[in-house]
C-alpha atoms as a PDB file:
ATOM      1  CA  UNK A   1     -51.136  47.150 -26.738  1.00  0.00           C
ATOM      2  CA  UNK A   2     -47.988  45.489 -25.206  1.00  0.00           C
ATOM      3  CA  UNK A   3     -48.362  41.922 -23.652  1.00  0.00           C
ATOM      4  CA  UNK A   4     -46.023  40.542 -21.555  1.00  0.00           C
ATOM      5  CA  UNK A   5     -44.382  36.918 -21.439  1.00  0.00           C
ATOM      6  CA  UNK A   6     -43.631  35.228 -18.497  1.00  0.00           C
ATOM      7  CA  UNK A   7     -40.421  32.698 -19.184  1.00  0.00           C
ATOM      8  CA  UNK A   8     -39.898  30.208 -16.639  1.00  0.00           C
ATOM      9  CA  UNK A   9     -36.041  28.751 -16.191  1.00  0.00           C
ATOM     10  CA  UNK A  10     -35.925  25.131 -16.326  1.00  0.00           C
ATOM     11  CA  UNK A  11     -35.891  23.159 -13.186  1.00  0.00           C
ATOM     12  CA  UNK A  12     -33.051  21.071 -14.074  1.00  0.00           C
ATOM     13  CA  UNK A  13     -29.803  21.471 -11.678  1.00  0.00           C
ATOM     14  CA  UNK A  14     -26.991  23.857 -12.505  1.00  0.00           C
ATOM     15  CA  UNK A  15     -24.584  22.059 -14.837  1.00  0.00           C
ATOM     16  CA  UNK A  16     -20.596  23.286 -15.242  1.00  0.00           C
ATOM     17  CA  UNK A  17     -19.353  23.984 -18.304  1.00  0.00           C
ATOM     18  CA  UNK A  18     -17.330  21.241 -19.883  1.00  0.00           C
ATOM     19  CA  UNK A  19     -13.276  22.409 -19.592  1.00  0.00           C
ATOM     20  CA  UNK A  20     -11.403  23.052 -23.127  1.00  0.00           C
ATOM     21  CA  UNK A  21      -7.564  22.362 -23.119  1.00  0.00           C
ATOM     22  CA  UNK A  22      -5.749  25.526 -24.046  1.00  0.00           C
ATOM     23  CA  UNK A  23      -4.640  26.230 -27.012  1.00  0.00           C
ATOM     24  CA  UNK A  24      -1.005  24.715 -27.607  1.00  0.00           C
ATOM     25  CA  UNK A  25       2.113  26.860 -28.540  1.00  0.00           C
ATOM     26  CA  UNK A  26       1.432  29.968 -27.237  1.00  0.00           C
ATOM     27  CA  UNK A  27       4.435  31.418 -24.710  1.00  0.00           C
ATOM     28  CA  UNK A  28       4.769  30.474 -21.552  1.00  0.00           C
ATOM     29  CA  UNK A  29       4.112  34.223 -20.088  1.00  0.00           C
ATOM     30  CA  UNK A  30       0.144  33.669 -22.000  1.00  0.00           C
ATOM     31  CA  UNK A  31      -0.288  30.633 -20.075  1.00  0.00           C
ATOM     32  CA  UNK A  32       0.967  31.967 -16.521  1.00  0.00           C
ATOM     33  CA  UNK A  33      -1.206  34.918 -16.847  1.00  0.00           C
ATOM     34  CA  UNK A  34      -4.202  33.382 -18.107  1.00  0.00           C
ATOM     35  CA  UNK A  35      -4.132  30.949 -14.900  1.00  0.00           C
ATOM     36  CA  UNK A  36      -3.185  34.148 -12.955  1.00  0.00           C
ATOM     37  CA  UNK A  37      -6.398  35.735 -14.286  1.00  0.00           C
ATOM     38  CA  UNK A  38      -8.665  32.694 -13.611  1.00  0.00           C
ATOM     39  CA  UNK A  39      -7.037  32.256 -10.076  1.00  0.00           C
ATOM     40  CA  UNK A  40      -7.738  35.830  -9.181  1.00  0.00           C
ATOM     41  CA  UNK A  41     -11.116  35.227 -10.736  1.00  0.00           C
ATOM     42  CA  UNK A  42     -12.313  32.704  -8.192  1.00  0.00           C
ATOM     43  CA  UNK A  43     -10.706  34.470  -5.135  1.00  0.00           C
ATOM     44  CA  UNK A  44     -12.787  37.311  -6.494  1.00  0.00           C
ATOM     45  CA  UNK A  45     -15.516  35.531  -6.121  1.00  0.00           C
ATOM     46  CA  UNK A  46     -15.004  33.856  -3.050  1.00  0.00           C
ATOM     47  CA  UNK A  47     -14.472  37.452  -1.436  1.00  0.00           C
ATOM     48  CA  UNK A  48     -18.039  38.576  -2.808  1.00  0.00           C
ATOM     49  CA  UNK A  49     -19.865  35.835  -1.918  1.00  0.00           C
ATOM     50  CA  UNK A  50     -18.324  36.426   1.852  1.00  0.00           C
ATOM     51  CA  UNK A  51     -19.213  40.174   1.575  1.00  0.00           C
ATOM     52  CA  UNK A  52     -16.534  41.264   0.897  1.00  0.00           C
ATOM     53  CA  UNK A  53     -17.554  44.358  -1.428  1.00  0.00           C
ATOM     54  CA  UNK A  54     -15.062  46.927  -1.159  1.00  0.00           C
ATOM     55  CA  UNK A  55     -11.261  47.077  -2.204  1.00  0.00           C
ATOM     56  CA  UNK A  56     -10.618  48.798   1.092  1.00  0.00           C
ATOM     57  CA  UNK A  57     -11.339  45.107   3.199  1.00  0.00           C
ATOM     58  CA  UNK A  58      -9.806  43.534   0.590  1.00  0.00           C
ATOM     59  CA  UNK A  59      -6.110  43.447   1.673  1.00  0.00           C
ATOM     60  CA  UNK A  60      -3.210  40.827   1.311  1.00  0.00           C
ATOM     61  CA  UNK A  61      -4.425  38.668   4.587  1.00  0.00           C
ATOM     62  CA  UNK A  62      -7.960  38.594   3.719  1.00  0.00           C
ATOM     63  CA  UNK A  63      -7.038  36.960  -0.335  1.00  0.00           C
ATOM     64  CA  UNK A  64      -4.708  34.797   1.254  1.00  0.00           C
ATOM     65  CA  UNK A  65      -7.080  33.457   3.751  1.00  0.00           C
ATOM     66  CA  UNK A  66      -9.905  33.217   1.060  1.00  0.00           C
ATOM     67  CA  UNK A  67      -7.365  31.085  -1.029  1.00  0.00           C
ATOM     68  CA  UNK A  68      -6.727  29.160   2.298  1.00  0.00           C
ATOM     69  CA  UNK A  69     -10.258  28.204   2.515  1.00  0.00           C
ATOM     70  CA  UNK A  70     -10.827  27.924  -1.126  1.00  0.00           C
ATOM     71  CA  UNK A  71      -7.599  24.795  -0.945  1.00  0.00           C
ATOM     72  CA  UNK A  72      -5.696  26.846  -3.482  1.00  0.00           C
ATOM     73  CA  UNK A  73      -2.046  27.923  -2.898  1.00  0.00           C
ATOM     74  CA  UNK A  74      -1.627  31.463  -1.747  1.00  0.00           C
ATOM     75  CA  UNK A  75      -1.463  34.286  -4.304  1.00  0.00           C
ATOM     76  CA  UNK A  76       1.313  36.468  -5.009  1.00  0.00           C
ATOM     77  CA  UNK A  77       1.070  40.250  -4.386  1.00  0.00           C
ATOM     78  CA  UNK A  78       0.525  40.242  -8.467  1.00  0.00           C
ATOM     79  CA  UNK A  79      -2.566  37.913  -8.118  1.00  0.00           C
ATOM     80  CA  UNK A  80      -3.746  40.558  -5.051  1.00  0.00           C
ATOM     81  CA  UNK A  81      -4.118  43.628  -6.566  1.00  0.00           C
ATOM     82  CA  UNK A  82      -6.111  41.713  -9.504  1.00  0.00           C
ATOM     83  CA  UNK A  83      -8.375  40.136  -7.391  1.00  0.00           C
ATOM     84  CA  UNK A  84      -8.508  44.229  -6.125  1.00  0.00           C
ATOM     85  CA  UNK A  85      -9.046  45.252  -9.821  1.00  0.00           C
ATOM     86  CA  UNK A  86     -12.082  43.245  -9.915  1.00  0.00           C
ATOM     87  CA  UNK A  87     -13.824  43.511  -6.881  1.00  0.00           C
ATOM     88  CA  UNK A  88     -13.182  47.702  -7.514  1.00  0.00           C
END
């Protein structure tokens, strides 16, 4: 006989993680990508959470307004297709 648990999440508000430094003397290319990737990361996100759900709305002008709105400088065609990558 199988019984099933019912878990409850704690009420406690959402907390953000706590940010690490990066690791130090790595080259510089590492570091530019690895912002790159966490840049396109949060436009990616910003684009879902505005309904964004297919690659095909997703062009140039609608990232760089997301960014706009987001207060982040505007992404390069590089950072684009990434955000693309992820949302596809």
């Amino acid at each position: 006989m199988a019984v099933a648990t019912i878990t409850t999440l704690p009420l406690e508000p959402w907390k953000p993680l706590t940010k690490k430094p990066l690791p130090a003397g790595l080259p510089r290319e590492w570091y530019i990508t690895h912002n790159r990737r966490l840049k396109a990361m949060r436009l990616a996100i910003a684009l879902l959470d505005s309904g964004v759900y297919d690659t095909a709305r997703a062009h140039n002008r609608a990232i760089r307004a997301a960014a706009d709105r987001l207060g982040v400088h505007p992404p390069s065609d590089t950072t684009c297709r990434m955000v693309r990558a992820l949302i596809g």
